[in-house]
N, C-alpha and C. Protein backbone atom coordinates (compact mmCIF):
# COMPACT_ATOMS: atom_id res chain seq x y z
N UNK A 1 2.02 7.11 11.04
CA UNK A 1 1.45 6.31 9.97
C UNK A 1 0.00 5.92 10.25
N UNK A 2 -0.48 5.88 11.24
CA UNK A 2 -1.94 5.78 11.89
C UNK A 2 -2.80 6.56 11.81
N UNK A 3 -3.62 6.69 10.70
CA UNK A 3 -4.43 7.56 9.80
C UNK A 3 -6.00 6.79 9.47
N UNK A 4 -6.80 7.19 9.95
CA UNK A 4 -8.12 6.73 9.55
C UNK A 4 -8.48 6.41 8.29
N UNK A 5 -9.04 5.61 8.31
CA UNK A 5 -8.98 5.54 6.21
C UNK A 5 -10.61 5.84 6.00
N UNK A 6 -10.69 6.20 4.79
CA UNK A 6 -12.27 5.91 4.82
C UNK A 6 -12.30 6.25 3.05
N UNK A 7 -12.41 7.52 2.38
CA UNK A 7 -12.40 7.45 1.02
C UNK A 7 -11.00 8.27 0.76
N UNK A 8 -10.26 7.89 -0.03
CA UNK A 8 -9.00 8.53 -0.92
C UNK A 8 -9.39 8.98 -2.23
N UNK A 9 -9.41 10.03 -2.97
CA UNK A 9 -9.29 10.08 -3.92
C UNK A 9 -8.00 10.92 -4.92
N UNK A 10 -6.80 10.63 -5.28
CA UNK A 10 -5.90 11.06 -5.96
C UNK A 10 -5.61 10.69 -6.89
N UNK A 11 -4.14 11.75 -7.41
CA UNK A 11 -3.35 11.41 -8.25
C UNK A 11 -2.63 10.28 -8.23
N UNK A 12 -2.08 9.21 -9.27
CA UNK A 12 -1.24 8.42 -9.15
C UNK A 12 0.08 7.90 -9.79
N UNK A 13 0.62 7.12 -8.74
CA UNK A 13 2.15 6.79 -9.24
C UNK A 13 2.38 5.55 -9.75
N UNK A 14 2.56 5.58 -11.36
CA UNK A 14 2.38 4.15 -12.07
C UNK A 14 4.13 3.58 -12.09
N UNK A 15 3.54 2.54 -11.83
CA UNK A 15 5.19 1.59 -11.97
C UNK A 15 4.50 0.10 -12.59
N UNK A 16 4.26 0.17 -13.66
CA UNK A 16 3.82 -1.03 -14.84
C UNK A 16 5.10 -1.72 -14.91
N UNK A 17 5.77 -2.57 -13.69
CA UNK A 17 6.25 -3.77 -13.72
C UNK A 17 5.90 -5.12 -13.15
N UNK A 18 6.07 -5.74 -13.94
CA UNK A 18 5.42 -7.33 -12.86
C UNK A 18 6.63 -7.29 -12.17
N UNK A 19 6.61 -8.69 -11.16
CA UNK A 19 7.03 -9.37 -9.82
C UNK A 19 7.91 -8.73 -9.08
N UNK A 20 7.71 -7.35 -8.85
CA UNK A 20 8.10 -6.15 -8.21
C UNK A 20 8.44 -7.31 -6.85
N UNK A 21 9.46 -7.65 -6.09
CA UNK A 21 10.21 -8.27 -5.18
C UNK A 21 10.39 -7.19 -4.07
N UNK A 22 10.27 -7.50 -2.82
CA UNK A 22 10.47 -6.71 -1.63
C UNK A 22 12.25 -6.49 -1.84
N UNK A 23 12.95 -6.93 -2.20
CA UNK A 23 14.56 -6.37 -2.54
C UNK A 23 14.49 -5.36 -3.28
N UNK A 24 13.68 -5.27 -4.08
CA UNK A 24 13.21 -4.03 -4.95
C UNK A 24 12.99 -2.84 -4.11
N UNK A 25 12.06 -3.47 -3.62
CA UNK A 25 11.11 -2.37 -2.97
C UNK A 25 11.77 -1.45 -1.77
N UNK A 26 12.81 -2.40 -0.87
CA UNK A 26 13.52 -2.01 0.29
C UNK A 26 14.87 -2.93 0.36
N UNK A 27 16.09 -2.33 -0.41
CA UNK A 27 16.93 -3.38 -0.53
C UNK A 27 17.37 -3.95 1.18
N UNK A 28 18.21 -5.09 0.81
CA UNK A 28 18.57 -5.94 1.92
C UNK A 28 19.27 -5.20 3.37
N UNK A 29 20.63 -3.98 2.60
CA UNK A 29 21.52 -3.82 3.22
C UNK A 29 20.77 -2.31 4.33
N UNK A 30 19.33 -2.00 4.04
CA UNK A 30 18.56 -1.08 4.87
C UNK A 30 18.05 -1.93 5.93
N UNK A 31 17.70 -3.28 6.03
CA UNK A 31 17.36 -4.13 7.00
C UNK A 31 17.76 -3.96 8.32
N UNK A 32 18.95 -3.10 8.86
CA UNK A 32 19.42 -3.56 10.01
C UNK A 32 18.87 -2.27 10.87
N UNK A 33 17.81 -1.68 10.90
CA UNK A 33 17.43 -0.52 11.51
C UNK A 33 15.87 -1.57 12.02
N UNK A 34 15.56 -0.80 13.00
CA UNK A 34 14.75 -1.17 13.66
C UNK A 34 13.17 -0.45 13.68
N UNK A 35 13.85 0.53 13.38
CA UNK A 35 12.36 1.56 13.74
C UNK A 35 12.32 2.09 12.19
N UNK A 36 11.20 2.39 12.44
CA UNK A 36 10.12 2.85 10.91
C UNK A 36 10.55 4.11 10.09
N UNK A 37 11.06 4.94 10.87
CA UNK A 37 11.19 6.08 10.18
C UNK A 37 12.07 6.19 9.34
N UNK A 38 12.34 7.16 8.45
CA UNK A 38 13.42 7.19 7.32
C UNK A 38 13.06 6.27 6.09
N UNK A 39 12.34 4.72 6.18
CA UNK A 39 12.31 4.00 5.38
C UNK A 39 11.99 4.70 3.47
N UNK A 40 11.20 5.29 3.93
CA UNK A 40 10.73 6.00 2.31
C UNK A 40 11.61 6.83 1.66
N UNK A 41 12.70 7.22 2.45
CA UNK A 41 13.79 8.02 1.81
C UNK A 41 14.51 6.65 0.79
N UNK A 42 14.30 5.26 0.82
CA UNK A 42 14.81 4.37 0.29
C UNK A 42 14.36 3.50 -0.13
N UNK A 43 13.19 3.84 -0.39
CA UNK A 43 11.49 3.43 -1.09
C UNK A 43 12.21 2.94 -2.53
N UNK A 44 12.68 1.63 -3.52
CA UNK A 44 13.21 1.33 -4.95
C UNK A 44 14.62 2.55 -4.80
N UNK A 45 14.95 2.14 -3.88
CA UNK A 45 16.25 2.95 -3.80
C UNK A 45 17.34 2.46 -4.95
N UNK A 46 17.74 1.41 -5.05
CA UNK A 46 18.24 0.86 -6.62
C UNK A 46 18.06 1.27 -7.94
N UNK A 47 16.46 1.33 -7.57
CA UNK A 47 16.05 2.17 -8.95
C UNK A 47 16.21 3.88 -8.95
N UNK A 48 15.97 4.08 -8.03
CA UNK A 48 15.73 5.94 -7.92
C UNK A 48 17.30 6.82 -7.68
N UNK A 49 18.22 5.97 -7.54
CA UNK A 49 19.56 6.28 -7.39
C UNK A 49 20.65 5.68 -8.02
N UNK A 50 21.35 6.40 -8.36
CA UNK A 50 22.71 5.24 -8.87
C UNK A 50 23.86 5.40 -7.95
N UNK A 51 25.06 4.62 -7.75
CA UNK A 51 26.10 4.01 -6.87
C UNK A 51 26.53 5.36 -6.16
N UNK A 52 26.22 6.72 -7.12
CA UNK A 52 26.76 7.65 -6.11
C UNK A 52 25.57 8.66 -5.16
N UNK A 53 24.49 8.41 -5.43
CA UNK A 53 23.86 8.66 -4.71
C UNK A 53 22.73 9.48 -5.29
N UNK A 54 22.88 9.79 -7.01
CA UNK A 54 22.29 11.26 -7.51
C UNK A 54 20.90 10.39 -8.17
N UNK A 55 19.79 10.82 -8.47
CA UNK A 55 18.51 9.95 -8.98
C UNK A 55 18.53 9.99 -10.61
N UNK A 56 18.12 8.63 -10.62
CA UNK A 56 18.40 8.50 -12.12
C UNK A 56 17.01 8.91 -13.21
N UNK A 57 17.40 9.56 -13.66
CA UNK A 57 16.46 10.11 -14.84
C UNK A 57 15.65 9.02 -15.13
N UNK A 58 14.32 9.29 -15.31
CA UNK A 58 13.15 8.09 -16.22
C UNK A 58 12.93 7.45 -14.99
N UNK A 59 12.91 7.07 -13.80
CA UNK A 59 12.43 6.22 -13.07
C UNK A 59 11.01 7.39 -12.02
N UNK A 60 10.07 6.58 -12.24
CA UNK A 60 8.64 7.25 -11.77
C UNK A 60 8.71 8.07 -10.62
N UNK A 61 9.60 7.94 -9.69
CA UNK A 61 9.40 8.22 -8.14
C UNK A 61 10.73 9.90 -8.86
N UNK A 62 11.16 9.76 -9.38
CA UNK A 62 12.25 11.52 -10.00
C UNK A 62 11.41 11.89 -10.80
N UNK A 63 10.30 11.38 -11.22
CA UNK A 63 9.30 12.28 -12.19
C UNK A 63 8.37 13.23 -11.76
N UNK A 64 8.71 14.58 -11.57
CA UNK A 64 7.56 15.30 -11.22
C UNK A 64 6.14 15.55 -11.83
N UNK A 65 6.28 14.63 -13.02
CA UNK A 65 4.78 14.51 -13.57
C UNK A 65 4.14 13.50 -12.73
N UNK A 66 4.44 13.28 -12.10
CA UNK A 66 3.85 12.16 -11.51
C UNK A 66 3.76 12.05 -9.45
N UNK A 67 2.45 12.40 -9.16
CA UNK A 67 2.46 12.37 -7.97
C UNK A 67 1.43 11.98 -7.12
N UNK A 68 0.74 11.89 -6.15
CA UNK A 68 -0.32 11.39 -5.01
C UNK A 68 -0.23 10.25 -4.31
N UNK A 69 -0.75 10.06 -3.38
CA UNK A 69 -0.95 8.70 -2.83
C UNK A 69 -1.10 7.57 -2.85
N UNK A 70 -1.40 7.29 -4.02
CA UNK A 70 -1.71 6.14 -4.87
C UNK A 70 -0.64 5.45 -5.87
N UNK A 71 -0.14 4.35 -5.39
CA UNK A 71 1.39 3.25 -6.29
C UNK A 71 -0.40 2.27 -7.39
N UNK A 72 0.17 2.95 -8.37
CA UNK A 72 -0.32 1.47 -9.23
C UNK A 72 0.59 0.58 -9.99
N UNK A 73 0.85 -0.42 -9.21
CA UNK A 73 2.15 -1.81 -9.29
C UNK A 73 1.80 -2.65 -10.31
N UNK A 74 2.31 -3.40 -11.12
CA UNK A 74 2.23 -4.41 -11.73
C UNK A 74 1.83 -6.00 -10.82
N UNK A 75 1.70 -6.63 -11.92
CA UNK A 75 0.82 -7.95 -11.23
C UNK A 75 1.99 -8.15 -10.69
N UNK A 76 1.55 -9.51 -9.17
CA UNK A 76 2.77 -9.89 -8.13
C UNK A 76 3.70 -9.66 -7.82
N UNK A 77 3.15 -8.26 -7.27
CA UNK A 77 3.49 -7.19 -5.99
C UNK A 77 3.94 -7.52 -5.05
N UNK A 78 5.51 -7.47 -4.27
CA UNK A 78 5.61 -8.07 -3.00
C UNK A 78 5.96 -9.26 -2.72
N UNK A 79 6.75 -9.68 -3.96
CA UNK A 79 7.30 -11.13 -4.03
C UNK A 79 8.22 -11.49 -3.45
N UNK A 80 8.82 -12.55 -2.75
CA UNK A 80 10.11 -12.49 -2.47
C UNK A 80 10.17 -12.47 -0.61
N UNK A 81 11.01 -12.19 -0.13
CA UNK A 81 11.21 -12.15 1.24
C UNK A 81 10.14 -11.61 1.95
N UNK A 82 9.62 -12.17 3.25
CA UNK A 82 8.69 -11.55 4.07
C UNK A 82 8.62 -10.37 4.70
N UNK A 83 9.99 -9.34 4.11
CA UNK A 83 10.56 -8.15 5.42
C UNK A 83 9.55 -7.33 5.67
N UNK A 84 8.93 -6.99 6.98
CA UNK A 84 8.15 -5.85 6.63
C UNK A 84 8.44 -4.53 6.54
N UNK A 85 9.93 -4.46 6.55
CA UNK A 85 10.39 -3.04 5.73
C UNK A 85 10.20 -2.54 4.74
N UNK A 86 9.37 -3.56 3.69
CA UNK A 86 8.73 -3.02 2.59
C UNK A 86 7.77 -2.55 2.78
N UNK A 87 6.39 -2.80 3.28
CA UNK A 87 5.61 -2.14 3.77
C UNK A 87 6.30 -0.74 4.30
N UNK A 88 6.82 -0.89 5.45
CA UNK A 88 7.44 0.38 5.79
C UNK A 88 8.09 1.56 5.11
N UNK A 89 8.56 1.38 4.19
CA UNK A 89 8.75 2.12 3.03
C UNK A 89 7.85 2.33 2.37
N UNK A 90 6.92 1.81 1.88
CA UNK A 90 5.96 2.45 1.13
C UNK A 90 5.28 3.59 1.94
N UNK A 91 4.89 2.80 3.03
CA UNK A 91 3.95 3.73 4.37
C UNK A 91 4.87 5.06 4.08
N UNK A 92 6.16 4.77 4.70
CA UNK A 92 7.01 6.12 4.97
C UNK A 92 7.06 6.96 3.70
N UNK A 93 6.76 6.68 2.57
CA UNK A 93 7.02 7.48 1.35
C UNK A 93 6.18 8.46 1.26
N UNK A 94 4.65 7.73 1.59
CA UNK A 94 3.56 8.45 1.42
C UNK A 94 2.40 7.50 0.91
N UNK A 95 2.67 6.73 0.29
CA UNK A 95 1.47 6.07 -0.29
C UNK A 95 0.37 5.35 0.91
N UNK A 96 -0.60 5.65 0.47
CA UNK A 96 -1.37 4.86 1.18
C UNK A 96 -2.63 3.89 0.53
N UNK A 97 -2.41 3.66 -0.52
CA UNK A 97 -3.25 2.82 -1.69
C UNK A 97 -1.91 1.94 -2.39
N UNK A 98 -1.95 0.73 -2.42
CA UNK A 98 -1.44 0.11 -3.90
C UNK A 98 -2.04 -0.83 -4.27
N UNK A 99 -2.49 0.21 -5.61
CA UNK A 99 -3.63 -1.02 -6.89
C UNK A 99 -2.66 -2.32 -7.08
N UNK A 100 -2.99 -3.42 -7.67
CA UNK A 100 -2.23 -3.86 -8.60
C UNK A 100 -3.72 -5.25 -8.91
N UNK A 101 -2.88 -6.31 -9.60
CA UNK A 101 -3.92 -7.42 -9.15
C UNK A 101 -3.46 -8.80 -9.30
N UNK A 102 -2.66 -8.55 -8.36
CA UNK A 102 -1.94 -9.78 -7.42
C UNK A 102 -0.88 -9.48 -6.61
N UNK A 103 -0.94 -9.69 -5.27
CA UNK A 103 -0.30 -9.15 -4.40
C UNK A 103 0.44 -10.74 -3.70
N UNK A 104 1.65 -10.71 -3.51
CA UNK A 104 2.40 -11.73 -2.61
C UNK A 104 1.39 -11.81 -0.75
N UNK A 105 0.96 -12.34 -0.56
CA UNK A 105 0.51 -12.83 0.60
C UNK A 105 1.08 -12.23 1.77
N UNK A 106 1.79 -12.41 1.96
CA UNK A 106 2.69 -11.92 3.38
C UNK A 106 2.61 -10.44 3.50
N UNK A 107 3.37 -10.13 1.63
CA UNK A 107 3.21 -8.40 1.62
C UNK A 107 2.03 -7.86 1.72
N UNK A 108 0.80 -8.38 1.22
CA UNK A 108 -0.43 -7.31 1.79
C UNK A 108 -0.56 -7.30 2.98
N UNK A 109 -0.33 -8.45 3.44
CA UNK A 109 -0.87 -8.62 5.05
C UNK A 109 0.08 -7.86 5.54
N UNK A 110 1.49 -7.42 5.68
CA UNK A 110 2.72 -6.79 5.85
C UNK A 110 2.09 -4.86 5.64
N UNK A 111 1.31 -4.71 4.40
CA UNK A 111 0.89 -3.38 4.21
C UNK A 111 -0.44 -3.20 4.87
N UNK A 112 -1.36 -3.77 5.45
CA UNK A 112 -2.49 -3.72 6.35
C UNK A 112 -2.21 -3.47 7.13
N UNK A 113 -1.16 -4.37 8.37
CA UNK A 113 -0.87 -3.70 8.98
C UNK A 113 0.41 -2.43 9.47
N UNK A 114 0.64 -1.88 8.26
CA UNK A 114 1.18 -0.59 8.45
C UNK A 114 0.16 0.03 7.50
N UNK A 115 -0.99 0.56 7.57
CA UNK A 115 -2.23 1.11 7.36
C UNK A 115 -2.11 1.66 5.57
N UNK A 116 -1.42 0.52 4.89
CA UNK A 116 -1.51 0.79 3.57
C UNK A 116 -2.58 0.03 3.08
N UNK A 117 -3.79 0.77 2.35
CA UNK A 117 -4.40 -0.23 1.92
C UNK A 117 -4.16 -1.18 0.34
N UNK A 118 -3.81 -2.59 0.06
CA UNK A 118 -4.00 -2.87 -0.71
C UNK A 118 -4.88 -3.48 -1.83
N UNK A 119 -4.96 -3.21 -2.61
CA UNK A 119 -6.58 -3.34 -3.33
C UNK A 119 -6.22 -3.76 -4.91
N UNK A 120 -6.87 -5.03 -4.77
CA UNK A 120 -6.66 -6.04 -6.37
C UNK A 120 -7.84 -6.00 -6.98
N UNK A 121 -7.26 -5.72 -7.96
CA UNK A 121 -8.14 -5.54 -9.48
C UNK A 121 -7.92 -6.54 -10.54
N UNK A 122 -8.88 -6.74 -11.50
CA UNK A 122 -8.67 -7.16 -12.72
C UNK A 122 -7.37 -7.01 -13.27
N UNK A 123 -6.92 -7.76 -14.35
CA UNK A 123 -5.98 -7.34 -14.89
C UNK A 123 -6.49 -6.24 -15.78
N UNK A 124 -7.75 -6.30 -16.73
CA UNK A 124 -7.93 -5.79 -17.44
C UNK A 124 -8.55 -4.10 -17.19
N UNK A 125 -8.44 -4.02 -15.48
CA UNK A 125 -8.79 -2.90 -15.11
C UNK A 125 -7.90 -2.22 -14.92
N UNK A 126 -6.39 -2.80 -14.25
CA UNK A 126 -5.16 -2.63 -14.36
C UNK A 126 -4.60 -1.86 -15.44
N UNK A 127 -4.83 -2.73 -16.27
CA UNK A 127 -4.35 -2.11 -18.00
C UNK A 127 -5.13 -1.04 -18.22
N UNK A 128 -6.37 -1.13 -17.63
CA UNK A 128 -6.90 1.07 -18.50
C UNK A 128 -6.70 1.81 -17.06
N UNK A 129 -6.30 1.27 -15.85
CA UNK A 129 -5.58 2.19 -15.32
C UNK A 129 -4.28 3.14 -15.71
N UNK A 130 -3.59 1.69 -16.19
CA UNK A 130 -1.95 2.47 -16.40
C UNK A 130 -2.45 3.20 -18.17
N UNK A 131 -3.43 3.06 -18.25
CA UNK A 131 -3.59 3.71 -19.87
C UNK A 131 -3.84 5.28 -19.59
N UNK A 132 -4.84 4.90 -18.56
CA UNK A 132 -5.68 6.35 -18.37
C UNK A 132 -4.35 7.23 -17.52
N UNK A 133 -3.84 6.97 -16.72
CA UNK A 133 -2.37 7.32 -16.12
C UNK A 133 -1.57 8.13 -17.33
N UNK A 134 -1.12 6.85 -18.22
CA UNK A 134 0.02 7.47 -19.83
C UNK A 134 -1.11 8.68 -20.43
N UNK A 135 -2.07 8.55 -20.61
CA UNK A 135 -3.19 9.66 -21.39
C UNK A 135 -3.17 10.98 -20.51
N UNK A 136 -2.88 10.71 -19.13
CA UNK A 136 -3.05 12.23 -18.39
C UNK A 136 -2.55 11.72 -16.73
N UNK A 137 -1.65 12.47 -16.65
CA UNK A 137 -0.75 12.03 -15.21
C UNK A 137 -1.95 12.67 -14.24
N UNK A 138 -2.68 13.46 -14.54
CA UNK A 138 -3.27 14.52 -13.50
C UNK A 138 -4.85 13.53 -13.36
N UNK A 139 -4.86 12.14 -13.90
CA UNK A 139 -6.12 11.89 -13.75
C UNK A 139 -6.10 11.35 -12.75
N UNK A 140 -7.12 11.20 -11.55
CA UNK A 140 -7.15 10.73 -10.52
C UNK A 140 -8.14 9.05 -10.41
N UNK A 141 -7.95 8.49 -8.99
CA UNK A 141 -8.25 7.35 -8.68
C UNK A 141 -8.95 7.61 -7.20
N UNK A 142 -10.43 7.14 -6.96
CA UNK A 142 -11.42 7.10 -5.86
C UNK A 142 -11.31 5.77 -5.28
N UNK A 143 -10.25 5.53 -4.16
CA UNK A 143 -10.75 4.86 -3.38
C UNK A 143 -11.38 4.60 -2.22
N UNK A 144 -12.77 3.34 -2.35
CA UNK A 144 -13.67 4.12 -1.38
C UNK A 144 -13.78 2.34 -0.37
N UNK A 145 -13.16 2.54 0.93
CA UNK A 145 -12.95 1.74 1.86
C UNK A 145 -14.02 1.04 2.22
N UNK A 146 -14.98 2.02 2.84
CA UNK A 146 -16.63 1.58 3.25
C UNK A 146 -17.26 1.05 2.12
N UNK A 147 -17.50 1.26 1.07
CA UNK A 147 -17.80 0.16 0.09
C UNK A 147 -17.57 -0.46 -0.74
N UNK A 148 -15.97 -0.40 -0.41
CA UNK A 148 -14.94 -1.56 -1.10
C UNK A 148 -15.04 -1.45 -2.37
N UNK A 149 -15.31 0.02 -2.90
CA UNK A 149 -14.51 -0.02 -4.19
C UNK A 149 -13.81 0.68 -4.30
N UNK A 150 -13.03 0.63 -6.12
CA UNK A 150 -12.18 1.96 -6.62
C UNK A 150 -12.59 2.02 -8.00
N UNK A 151 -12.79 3.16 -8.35
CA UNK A 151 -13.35 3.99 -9.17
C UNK A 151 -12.19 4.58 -10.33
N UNK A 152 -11.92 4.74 -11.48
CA UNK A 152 -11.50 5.25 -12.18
C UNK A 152 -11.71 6.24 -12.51
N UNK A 153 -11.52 7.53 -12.09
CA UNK A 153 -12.32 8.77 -12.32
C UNK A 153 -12.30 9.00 -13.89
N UNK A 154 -11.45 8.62 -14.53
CA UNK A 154 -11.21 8.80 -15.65
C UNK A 154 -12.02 8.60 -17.08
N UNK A 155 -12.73 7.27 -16.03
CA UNK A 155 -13.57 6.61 -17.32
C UNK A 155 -14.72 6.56 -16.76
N UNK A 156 -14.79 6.15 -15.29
CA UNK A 156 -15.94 6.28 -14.71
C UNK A 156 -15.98 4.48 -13.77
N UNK A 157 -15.23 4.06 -14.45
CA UNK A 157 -15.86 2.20 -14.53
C UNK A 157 -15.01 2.08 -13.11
N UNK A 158 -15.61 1.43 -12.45
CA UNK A 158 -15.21 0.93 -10.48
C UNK A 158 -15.26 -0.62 -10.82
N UNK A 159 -14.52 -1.01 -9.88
CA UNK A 159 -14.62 -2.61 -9.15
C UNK A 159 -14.65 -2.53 -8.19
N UNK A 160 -15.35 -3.37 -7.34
CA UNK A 160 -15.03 -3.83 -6.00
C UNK A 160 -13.96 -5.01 -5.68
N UNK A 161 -13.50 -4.55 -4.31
CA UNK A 161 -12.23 -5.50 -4.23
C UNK A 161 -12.61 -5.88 -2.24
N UNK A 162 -11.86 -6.78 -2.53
CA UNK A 162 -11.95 -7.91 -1.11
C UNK A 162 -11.00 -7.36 0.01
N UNK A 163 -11.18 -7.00 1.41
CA UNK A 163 -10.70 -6.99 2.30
C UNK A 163 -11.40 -7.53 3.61
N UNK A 164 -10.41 -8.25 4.47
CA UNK A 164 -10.88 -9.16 5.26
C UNK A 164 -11.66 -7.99 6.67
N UNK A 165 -12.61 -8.62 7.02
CA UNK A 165 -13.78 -7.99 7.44
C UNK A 165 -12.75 -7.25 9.08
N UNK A 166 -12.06 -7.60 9.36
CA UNK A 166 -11.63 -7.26 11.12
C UNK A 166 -10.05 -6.33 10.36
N UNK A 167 -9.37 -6.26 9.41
CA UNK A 167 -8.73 -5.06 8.73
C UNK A 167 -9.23 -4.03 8.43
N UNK A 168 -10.11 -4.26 7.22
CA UNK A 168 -11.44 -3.25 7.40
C UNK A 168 -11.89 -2.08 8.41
N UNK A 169 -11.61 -2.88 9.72
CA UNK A 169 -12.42 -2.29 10.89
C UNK A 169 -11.33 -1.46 11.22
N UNK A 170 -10.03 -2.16 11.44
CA UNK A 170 -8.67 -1.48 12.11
C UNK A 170 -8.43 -0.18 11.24
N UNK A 171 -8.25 -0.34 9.39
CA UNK A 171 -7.60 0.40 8.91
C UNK A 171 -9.14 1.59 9.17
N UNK A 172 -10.46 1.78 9.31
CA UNK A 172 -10.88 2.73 9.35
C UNK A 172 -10.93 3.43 10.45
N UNK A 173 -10.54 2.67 11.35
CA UNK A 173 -10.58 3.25 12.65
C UNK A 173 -8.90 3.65 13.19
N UNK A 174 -7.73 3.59 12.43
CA UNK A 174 -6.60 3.86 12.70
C UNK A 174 -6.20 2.90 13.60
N UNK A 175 -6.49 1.83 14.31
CA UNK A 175 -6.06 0.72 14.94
C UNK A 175 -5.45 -0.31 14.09
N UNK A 176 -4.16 -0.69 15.68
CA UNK A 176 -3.37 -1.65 14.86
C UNK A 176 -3.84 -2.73 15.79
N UNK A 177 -3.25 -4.15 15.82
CA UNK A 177 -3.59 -5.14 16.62
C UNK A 177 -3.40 -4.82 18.48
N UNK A 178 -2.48 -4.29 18.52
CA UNK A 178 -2.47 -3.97 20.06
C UNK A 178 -3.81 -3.27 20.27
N UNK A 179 -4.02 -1.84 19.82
CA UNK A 179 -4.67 -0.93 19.77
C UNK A 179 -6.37 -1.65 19.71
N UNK A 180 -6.61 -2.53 19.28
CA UNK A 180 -7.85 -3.64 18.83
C UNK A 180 -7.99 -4.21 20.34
N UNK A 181 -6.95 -4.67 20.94
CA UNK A 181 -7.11 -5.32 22.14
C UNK A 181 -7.41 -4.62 22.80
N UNK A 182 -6.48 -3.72 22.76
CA UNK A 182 -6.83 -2.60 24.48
C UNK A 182 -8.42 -1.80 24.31
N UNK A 183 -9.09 -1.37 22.99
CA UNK A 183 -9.84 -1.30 22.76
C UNK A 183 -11.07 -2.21 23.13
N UNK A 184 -10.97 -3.53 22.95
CA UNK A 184 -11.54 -4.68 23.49
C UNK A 184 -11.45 -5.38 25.37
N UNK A 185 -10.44 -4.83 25.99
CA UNK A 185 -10.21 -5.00 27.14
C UNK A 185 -11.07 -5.74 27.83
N UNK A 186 -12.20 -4.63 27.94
CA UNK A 186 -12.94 -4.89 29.30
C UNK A 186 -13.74 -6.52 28.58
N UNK A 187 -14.37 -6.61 27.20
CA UNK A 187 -15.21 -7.52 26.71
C UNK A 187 -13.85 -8.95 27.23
N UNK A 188 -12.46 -8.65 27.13
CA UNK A 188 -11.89 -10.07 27.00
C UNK A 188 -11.81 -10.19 28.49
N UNK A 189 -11.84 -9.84 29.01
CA UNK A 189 -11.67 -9.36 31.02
C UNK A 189 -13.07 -10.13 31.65
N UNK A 190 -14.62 -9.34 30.35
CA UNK A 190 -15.40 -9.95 30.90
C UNK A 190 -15.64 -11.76 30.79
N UNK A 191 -14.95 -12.07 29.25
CA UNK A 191 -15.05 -13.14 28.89
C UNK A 191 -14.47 -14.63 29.71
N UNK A 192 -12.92 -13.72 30.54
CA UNK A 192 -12.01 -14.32 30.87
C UNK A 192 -12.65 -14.71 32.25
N UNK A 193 -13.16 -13.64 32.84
CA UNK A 193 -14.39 -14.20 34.27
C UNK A 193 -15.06 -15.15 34.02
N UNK A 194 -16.22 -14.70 33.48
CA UNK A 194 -17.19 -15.85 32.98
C UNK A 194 -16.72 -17.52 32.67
N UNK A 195 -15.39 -17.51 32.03
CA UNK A 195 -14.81 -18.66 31.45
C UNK A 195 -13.83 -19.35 32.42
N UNK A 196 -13.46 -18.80 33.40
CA UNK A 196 -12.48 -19.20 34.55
C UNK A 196 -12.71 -20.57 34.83
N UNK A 197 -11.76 -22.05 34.59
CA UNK A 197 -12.19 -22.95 35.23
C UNK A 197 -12.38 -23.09 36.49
């Protein structure tokens, strides 16, 4: 999942629902695994399957019109429980962008660090996203890390969006918090001399 970020530009996967809930996203009864892998096989598993296991027609993720790296979510994204198995599922699916424009707190910070970037928009940029999406599945979305915007290829019109300055650094450089330290070593080694009572 540790992938340099820097500009994305793809196709995308619209799911125009509000308060999209991490139970949604990664139900409860997947919780008891530990490690990361597999999660995206069960990425809205509720939605993408029914009780016997086969995928249910009309839901975005069984639509082969519809594909790339890019989830564009409805407003308050990530509501609900702190698990970071949601993150993990998304990561594991493939996505590595989700637009929306409002994200639950915990969950972005939850998708930063599993190197998803999340990126809030207008509402009203939102809305000619998922327009330009319904008008042509094949239209794509530029997101550009280093100068914090995303671009609508479609229409042309970008926003810039907010990410905290030391994520930024990690998600372009493929570092996670360990990876930041050991990277930093010798500076906290030198600091820790210098500072010795």
């Amino acid at each position: 999942m540790k992938q340099k970020f820097d500009i994305i530009t793809s196709t995308c996967v619209p799911l125009p629902l509000e308060n999209v809930d991490t139970d949604q996203i990664i139900p409860a009864r997947f919780l008891k695994a530990t490690d990361k892998s597999g999660f995206g096989d069960n990425l809205f598993r509720d939605w993408r399957y029914d009780k016997e296991g086969n995928p249910i027609k009309g839901f975005v993720l069984n639509d082969p019109t519809y594909s790339g790296c890019i989830l564009v979510a409805g407003k308050n994204f990530g509501s609900g429980s702190s698990r970071e198995h949601a993150a993990w599922a998304i990561a594991g699916y493939g996505f590595r962008v989700v637009i929306s424009s409002f994200f639950a707190d915990i969950h972005k910070n939850n998708e930063l660090n599993n190197f998803v970037l999340p990126v809030v928009v207008s509402e009203k940029f939102l809305a000619e996203l998922f327009d330009s999406i319904k008008a042509n599945a094949k239209m794509e979305v530029k997101v550009d890390l280093p100068n914090q915007t995303v671009t609508n290829l479609a229409t042309g019109k970008s926003e810039k969006f907010e990410i905290n300055g030391y994520k930024k650094y990690c998600l372009m450089n493929a570092l996670d918090d360990i990876d930041f330290l050991l990277e930093n070593k010798d500076k906290i080694e030198a600091w820790e001399q210098k500072n010795q009572a």
